[in-house]
Protein backbone atom coordinates (compact mmCIF):
# COMPACT_ATOMS: atom_id res chain seq x y z
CA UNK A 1 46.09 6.91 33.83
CA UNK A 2 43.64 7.93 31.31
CA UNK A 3 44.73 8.26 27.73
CA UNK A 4 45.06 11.41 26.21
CA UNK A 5 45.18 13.64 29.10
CA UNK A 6 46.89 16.45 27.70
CA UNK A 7 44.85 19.51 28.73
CA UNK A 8 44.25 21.19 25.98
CA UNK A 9 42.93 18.11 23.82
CA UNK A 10 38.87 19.62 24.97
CA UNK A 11 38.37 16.88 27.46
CA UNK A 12 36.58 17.08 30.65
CA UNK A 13 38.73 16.97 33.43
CA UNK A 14 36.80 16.15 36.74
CA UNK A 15 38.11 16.46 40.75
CA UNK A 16 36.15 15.33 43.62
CA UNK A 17 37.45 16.44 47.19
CA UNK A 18 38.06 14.06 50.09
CA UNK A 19 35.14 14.65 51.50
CA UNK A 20 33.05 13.62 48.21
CA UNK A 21 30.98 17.20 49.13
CA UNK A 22 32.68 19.39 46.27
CA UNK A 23 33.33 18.33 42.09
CA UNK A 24 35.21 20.87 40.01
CA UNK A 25 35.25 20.15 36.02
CA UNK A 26 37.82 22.10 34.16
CA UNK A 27 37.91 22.09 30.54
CA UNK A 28 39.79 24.09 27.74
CA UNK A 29 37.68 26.25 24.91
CA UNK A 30 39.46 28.08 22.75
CA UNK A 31 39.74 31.38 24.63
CA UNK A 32 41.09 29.92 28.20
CA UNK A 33 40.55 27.52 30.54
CA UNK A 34 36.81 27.16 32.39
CA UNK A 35 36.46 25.92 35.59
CA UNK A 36 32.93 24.61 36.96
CA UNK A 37 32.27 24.16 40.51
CA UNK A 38 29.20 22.36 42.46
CA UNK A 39 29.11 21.73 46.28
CA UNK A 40 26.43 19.86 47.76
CA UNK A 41 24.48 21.11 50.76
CA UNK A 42 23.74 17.08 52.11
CA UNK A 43 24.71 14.00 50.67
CA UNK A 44 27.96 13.28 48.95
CA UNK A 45 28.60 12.25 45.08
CA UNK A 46 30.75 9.00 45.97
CA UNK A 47 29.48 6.20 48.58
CA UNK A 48 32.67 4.49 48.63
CA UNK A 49 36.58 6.13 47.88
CA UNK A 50 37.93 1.91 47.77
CA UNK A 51 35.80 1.72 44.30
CA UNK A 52 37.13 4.92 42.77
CA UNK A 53 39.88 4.60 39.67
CA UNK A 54 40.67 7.21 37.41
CA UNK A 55 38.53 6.62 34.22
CA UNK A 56 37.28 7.71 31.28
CA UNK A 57 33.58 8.37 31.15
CA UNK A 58 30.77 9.84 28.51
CA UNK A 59 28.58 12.86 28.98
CA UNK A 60 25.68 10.62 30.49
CA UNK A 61 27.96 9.45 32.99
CA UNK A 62 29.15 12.97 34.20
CA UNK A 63 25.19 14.35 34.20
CA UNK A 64 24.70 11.44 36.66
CA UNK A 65 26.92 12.31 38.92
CA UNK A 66 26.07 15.60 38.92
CA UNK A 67 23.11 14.67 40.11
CA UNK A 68 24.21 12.64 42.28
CA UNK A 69 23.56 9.12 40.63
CA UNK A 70 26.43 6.63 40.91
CA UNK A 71 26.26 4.18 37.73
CA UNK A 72 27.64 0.84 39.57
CA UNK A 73 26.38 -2.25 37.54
CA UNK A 74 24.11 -2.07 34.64
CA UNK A 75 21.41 -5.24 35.32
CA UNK A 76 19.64 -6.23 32.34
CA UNK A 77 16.05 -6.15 32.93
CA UNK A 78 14.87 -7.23 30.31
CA UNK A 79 15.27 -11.02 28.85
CA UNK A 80 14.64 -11.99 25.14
CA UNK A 81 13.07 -15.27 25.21
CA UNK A 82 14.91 -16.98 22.66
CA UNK A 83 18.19 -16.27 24.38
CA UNK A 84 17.15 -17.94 27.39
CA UNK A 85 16.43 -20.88 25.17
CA UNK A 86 19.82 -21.19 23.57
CA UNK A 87 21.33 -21.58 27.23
CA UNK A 88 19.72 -24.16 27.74
């Protein structure tokens, strides 16, 4: 369980459905409760239910999903050389 998951606290609160198809985000401000809801017309927003945990995640990561980007592993691309040469 995540910490602080009182609702009022102005976190994000997100629900996927079964079917990965639907995403509701409810969220307090300081007049009531808001409730967003997208539903995709193809695709899904999950590939796989086995990998899914409840977590905590940043802005950046919710925007992704939204669009339908799963953030799995982060690869670096990019090398400096003299790392490379202290590993050695």
């Amino acid at each position: 369980m995540c910490r602080d998951t009182y609702p009022l606290s102005g976190r994000l609160f997100v629900f996927i459905n079964r079917r990965a198809t639907q995403m509701k985000v409810l969220y307090w401000d300081r007049t009531g409760f808001c409730l967003w809801a997208k539903r995709l017309e193809q695709g899904r927003f999950l590939s796989d239910w086995r990998q899914v945990a409840t977590q905590e995640m940043d802005w950046t990561g919710l925007k992704l999903l939204l669009e339908g980007i799963e953030a799995k592993v982060v690869r670096k691309r990019y090398e400096h050389p003299d790392s490379r040469a202290s590993a050695v």
